[in-house]
PDB file of N, CA and C in Angstrom:
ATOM      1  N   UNK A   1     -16.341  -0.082   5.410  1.00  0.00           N
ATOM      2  CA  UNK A   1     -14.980  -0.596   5.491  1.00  0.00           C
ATOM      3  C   UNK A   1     -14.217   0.289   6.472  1.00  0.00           C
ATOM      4  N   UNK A   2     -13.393  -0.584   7.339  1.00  0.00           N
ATOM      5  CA  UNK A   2     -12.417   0.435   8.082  1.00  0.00           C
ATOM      6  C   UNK A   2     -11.078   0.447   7.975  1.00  0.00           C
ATOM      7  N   UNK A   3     -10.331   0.825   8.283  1.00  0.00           N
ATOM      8  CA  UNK A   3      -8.892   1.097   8.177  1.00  0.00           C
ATOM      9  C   UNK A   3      -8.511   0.380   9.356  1.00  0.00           C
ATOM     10  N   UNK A   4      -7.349  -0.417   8.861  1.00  0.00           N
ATOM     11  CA  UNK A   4      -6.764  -1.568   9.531  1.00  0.00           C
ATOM     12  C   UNK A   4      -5.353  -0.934   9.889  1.00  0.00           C
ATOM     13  N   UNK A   5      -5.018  -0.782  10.806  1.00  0.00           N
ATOM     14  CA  UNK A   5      -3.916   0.024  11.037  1.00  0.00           C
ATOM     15  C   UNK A   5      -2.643  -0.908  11.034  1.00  0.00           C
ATOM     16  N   UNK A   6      -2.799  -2.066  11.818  1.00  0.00           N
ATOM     17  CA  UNK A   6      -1.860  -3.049  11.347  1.00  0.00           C
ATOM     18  C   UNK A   6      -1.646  -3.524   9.999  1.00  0.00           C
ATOM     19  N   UNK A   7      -2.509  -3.456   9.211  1.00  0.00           N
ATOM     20  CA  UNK A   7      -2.957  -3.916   8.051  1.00  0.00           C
ATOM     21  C   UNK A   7      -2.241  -2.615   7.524  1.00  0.00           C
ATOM     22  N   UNK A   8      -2.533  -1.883   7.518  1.00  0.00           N
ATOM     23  CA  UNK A   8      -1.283  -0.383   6.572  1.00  0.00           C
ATOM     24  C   UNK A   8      -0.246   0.045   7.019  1.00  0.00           C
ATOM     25  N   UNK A   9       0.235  -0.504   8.233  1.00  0.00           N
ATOM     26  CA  UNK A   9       1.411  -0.566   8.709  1.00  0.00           C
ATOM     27  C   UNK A   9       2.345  -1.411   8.043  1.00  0.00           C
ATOM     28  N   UNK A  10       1.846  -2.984   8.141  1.00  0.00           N
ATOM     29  CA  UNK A  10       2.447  -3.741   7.581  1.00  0.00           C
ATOM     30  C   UNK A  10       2.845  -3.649   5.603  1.00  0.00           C
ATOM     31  N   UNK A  11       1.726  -2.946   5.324  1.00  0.00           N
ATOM     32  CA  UNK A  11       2.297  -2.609   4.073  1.00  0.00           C
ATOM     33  C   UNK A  11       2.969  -1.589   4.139  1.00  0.00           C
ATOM     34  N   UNK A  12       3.353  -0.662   4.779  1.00  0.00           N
ATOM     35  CA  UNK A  12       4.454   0.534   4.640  1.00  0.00           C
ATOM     36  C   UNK A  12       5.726   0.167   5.146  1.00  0.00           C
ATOM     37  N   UNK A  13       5.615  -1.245   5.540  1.00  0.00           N
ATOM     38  CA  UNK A  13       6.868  -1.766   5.905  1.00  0.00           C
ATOM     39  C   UNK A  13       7.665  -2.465   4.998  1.00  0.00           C
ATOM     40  N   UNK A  14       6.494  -3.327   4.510  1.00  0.00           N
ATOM     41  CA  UNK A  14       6.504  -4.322   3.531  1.00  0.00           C
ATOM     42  C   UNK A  14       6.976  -3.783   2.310  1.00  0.00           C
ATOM     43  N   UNK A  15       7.091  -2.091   1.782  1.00  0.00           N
ATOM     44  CA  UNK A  15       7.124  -1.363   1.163  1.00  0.00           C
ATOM     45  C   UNK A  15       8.637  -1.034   1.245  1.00  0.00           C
ATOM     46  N   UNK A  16       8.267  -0.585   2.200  1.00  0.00           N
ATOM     47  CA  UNK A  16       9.757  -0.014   2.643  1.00  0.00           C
ATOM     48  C   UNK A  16      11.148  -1.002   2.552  1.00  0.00           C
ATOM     49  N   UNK A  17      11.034  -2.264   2.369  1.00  0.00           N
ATOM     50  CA  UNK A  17      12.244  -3.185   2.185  1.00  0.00           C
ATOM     51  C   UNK A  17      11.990  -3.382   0.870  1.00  0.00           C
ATOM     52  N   UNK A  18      11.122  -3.652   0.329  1.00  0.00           N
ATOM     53  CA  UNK A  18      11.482  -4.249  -0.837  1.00  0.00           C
ATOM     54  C   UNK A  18      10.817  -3.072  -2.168  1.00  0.00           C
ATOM     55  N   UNK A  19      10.390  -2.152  -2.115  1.00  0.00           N
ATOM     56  CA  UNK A  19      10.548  -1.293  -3.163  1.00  0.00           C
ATOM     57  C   UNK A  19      11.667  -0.631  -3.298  1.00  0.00           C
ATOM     58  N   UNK A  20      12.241  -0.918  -4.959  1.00  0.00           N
ATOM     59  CA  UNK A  20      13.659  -0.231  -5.167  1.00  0.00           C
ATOM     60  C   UNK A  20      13.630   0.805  -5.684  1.00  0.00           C
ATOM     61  N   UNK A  21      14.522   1.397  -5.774  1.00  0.00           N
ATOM     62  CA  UNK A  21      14.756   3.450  -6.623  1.00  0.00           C
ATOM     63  C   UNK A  21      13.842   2.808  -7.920  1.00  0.00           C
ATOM     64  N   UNK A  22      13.363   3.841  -8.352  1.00  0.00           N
ATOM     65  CA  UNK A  22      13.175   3.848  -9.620  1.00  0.00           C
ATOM     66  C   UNK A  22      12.309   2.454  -9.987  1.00  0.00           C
ATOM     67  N   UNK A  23      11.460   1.816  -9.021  1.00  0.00           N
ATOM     68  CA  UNK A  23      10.621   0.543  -9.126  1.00  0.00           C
ATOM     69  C   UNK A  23       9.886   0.702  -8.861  1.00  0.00           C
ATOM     70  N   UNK A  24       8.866  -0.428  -9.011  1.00  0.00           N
ATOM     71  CA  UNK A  24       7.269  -0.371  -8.546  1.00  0.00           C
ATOM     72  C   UNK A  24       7.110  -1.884  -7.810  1.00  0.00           C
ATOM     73  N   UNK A  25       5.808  -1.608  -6.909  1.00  0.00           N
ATOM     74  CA  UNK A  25       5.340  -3.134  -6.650  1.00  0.00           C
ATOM     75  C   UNK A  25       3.937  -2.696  -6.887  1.00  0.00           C
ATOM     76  N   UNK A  26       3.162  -3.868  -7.077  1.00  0.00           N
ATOM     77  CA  UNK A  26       1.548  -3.951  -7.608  1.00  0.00           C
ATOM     78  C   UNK A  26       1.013  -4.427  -6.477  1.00  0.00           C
ATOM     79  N   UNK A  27      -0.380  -4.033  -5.919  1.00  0.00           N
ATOM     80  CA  UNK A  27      -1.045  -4.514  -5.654  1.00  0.00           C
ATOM     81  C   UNK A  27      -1.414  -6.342  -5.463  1.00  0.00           C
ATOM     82  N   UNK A  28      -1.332  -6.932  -6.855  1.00  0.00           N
ATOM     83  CA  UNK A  28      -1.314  -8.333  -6.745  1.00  0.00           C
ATOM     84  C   UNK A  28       0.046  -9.157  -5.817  1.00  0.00           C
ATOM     85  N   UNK A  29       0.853  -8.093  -5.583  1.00  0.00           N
ATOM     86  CA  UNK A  29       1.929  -8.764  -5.374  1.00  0.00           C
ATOM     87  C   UNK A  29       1.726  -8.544  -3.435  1.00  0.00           C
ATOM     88  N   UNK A  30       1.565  -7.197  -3.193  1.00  0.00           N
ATOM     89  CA  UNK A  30       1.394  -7.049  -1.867  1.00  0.00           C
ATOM     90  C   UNK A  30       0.479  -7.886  -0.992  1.00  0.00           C
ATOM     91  N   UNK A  31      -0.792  -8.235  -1.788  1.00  0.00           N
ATOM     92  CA  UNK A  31      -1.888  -9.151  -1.356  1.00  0.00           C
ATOM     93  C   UNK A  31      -1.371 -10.845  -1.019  1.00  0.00           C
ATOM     94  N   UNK A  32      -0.536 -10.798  -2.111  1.00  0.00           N
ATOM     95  CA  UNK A  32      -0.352 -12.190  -2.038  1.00  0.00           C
ATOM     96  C   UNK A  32       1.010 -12.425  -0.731  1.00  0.00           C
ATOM     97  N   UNK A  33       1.669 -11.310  -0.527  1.00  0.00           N
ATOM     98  CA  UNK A  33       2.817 -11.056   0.752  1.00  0.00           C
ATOM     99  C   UNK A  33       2.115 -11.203   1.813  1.00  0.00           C
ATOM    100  N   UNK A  34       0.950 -10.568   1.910  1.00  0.00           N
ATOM    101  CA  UNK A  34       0.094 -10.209   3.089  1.00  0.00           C
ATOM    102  C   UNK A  34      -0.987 -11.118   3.451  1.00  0.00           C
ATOM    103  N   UNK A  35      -0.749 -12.028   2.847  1.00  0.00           N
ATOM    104  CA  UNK A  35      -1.464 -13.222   3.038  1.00  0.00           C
ATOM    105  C   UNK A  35      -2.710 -13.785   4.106  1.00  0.00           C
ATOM    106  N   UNK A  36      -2.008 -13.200   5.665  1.00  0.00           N
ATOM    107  CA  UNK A  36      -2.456 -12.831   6.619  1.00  0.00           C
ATOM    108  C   UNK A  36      -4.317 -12.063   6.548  1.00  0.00           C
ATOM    109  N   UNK A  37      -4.240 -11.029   5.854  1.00  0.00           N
ATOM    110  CA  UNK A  37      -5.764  -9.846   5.360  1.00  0.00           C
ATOM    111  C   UNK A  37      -6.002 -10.502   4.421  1.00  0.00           C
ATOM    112  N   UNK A  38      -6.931  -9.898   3.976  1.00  0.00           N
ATOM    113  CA  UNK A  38      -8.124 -10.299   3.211  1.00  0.00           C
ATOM    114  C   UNK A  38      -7.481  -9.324   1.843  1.00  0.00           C
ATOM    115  N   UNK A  39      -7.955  -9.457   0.825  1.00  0.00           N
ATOM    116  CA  UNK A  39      -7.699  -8.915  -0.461  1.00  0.00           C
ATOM    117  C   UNK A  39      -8.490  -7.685  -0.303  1.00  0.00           C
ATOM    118  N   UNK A  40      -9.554  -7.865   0.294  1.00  0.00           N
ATOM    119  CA  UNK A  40     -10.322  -6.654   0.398  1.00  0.00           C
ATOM    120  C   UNK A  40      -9.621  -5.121   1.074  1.00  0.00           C
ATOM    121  N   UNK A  41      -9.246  -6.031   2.441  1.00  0.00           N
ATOM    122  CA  UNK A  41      -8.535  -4.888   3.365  1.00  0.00           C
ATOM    123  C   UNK A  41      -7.240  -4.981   3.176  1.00  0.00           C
ATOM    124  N   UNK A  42      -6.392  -4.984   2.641  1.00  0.00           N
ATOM    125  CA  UNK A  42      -4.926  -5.040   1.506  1.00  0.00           C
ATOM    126  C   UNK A  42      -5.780  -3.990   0.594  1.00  0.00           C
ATOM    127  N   UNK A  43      -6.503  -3.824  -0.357  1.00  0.00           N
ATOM    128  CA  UNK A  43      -6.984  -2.937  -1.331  1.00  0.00           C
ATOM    129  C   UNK A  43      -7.357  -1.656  -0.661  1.00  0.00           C
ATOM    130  N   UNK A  44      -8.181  -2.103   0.357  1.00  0.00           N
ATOM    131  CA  UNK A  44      -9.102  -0.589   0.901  1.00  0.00           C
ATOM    132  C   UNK A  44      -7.299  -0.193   1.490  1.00  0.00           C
ATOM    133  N   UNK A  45      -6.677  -0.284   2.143  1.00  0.00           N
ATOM    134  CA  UNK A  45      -5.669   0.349   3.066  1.00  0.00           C
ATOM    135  C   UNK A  45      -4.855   0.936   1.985  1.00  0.00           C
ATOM    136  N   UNK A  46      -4.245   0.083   0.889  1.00  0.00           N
ATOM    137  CA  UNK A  46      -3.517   1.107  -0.169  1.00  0.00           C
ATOM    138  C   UNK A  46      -4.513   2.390  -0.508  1.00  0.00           C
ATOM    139  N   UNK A  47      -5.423   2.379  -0.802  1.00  0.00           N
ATOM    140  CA  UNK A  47      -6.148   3.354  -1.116  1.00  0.00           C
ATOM    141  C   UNK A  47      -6.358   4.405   0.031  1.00  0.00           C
ATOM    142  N   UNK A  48      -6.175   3.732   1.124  1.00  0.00           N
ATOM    143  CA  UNK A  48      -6.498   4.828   2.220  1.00  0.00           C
ATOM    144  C   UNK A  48      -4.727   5.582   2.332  1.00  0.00           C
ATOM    145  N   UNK A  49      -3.838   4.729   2.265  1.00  0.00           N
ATOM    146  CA  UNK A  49      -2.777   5.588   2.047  1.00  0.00           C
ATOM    147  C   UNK A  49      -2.196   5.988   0.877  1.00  0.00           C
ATOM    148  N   UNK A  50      -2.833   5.545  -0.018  1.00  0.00           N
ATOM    149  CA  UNK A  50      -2.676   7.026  -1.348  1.00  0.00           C
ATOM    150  C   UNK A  50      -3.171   8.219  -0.384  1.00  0.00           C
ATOM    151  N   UNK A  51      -4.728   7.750  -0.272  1.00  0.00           N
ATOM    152  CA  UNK A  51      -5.483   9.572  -0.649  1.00  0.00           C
ATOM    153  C   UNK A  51      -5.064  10.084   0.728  1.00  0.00           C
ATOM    154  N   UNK A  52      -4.027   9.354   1.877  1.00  0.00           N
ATOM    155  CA  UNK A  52      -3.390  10.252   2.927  1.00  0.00           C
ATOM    156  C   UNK A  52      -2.462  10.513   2.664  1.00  0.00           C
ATOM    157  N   UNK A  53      -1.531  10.581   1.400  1.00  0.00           N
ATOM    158  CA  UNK A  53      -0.196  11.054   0.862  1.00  0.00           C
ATOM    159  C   UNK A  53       0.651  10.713   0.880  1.00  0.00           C
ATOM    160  N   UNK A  54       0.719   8.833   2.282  1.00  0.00           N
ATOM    161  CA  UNK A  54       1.782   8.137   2.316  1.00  0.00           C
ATOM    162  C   UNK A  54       2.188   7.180   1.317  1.00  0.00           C
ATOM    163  N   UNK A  55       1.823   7.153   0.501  1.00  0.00           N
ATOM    164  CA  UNK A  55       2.662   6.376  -1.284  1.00  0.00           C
ATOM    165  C   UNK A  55       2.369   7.234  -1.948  1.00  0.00           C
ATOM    166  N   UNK A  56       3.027   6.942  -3.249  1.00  0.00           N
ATOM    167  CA  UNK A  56       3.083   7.535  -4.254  1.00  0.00           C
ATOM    168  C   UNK A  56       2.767   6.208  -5.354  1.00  0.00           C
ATOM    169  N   UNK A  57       1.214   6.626  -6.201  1.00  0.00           N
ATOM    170  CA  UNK A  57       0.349   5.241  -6.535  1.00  0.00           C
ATOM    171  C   UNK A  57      -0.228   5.717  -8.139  1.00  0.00           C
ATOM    172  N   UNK A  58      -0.248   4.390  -8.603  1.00  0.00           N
ATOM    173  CA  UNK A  58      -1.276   4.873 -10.001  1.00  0.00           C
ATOM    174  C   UNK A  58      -2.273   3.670  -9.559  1.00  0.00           C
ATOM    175  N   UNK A  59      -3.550   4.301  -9.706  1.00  0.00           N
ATOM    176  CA  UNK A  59      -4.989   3.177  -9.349  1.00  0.00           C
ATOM    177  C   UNK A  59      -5.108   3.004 -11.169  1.00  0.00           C
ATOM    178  N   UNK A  60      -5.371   1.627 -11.047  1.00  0.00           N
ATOM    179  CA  UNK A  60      -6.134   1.333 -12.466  1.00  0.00           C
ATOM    180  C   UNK A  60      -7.428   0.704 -11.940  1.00  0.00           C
ATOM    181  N   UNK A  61      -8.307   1.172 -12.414  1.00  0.00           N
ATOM    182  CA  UNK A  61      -9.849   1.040 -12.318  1.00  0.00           C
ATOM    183  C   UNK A  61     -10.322   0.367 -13.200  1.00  0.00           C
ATOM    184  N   UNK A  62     -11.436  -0.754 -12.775  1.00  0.00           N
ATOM    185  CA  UNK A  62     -11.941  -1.350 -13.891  1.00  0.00           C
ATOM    186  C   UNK A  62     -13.292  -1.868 -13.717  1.00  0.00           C
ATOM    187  N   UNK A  63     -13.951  -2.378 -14.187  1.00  0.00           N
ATOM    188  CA  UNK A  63     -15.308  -2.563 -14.094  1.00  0.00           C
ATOM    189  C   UNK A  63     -15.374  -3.039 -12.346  1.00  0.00           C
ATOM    190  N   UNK A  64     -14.866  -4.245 -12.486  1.00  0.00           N
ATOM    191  CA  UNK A  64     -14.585  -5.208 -11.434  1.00  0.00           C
ATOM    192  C   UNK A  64     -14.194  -4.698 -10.033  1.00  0.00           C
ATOM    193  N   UNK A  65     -12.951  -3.983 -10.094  1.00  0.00           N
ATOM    194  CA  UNK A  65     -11.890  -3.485  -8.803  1.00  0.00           C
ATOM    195  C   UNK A  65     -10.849  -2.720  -9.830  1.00  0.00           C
ATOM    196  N   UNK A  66     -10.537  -2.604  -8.445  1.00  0.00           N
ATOM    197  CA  UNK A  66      -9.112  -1.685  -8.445  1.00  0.00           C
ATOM    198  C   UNK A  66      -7.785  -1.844  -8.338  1.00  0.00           C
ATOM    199  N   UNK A  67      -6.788  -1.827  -9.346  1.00  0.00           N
ATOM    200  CA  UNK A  67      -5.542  -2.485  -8.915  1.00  0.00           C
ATOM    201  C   UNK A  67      -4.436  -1.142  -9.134  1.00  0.00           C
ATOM    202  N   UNK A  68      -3.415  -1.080  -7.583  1.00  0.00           N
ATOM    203  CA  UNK A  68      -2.457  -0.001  -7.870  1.00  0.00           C
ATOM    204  C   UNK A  68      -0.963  -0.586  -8.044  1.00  0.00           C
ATOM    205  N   UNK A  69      -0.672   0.230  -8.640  1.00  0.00           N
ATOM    206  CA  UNK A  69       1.096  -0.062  -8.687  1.00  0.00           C
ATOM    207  C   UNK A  69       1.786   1.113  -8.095  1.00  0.00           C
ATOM    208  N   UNK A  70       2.548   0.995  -7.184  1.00  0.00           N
ATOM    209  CA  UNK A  70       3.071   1.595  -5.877  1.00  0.00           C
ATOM    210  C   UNK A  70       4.516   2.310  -6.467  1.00  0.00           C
ATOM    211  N   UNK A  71       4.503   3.012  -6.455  1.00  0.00           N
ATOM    212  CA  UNK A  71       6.070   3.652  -6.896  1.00  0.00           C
ATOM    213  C   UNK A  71       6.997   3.944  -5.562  1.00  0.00           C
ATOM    214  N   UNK A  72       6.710   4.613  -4.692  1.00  0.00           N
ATOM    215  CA  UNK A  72       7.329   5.341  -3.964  1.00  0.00           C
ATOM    216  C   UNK A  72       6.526   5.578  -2.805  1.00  0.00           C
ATOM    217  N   UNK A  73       7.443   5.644  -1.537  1.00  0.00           N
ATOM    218  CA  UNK A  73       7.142   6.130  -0.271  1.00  0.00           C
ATOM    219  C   UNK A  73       7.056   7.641   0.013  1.00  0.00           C
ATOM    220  N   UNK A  74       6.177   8.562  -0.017  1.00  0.00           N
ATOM    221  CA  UNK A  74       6.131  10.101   0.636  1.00  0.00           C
ATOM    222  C   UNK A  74       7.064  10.296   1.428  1.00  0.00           C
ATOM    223  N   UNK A  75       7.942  11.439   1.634  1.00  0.00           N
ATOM    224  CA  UNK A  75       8.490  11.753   3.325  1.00  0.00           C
ATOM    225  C   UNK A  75       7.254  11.432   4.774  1.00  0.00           C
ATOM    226  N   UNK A  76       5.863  11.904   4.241  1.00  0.00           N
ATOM    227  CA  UNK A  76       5.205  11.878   5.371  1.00  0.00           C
ATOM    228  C   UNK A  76       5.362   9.977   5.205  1.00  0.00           C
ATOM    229  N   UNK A  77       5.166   9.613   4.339  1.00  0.00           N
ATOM    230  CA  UNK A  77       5.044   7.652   4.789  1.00  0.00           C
ATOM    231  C   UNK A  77       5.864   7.491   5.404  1.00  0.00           C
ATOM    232  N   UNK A  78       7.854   7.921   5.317  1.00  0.00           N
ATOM    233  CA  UNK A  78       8.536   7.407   6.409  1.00  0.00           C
ATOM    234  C   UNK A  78       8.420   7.673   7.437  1.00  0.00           C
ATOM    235  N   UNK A  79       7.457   9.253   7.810  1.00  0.00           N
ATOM    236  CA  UNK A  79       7.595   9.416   9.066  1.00  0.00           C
ATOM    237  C   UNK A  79       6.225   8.434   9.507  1.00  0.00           C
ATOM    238  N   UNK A  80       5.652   8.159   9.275  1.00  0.00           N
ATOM    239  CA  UNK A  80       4.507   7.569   9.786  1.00  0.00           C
ATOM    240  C   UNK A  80       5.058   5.988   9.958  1.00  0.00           C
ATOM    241  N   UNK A  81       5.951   5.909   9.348  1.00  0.00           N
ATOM    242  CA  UNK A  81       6.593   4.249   9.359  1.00  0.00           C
ATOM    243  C   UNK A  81       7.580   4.417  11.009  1.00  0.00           C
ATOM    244  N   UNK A  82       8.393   5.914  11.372  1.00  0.00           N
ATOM    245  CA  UNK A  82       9.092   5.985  12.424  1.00  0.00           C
ATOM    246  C   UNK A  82       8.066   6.433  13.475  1.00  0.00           C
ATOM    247  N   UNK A  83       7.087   6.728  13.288  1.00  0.00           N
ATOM    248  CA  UNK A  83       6.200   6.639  14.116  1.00  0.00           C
ATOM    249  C   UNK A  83       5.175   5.998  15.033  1.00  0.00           C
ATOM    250  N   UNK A  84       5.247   4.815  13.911  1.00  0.00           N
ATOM    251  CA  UNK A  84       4.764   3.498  15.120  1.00  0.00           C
ATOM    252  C   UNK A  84       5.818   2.446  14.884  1.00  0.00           C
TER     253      UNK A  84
END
């Protein structure tokens, strides 16, 4: 699997408008925004920006897959959002 840079861009954007203080968005919800990617690469890219420090994430793991609920943007996520 590779990292889709448009593909984790668009979710740190997608992030960035519509996650509120003190809220979350899920996984099911971003996939279905992003309509555009694949469920697969929507999943692998949150995960690639957890474990790079740009969200702030709880993974729930399950036999099947993986589903996160997104709390919060890092300082490094906004800068990486003013960066491209």
């Amino acid at each position: 699997m590779e990292l889709t840079h448009n593909c984790a861009l668009d979710i740190m954007l997608y992030l960035e408008t519509n996650l509120k203080l003190n809220g979350n968005i899920d996984s099911v919800k971003l996939v279905k925004a992003l309509n555009r990617y694949s469920e697969t690469y929507v999943l692998y890219n949150i995960s690639q920006l957890l474990n790079s420090g740009y969200i702030s994430a709880l993974a729930l793991e399950s036999l099947a897959s993986t589903a996160y609920i997104i709390t919060d943007i890092t300082p490094a996520g906004h800068a990486y959002i003013n960066d491209h």
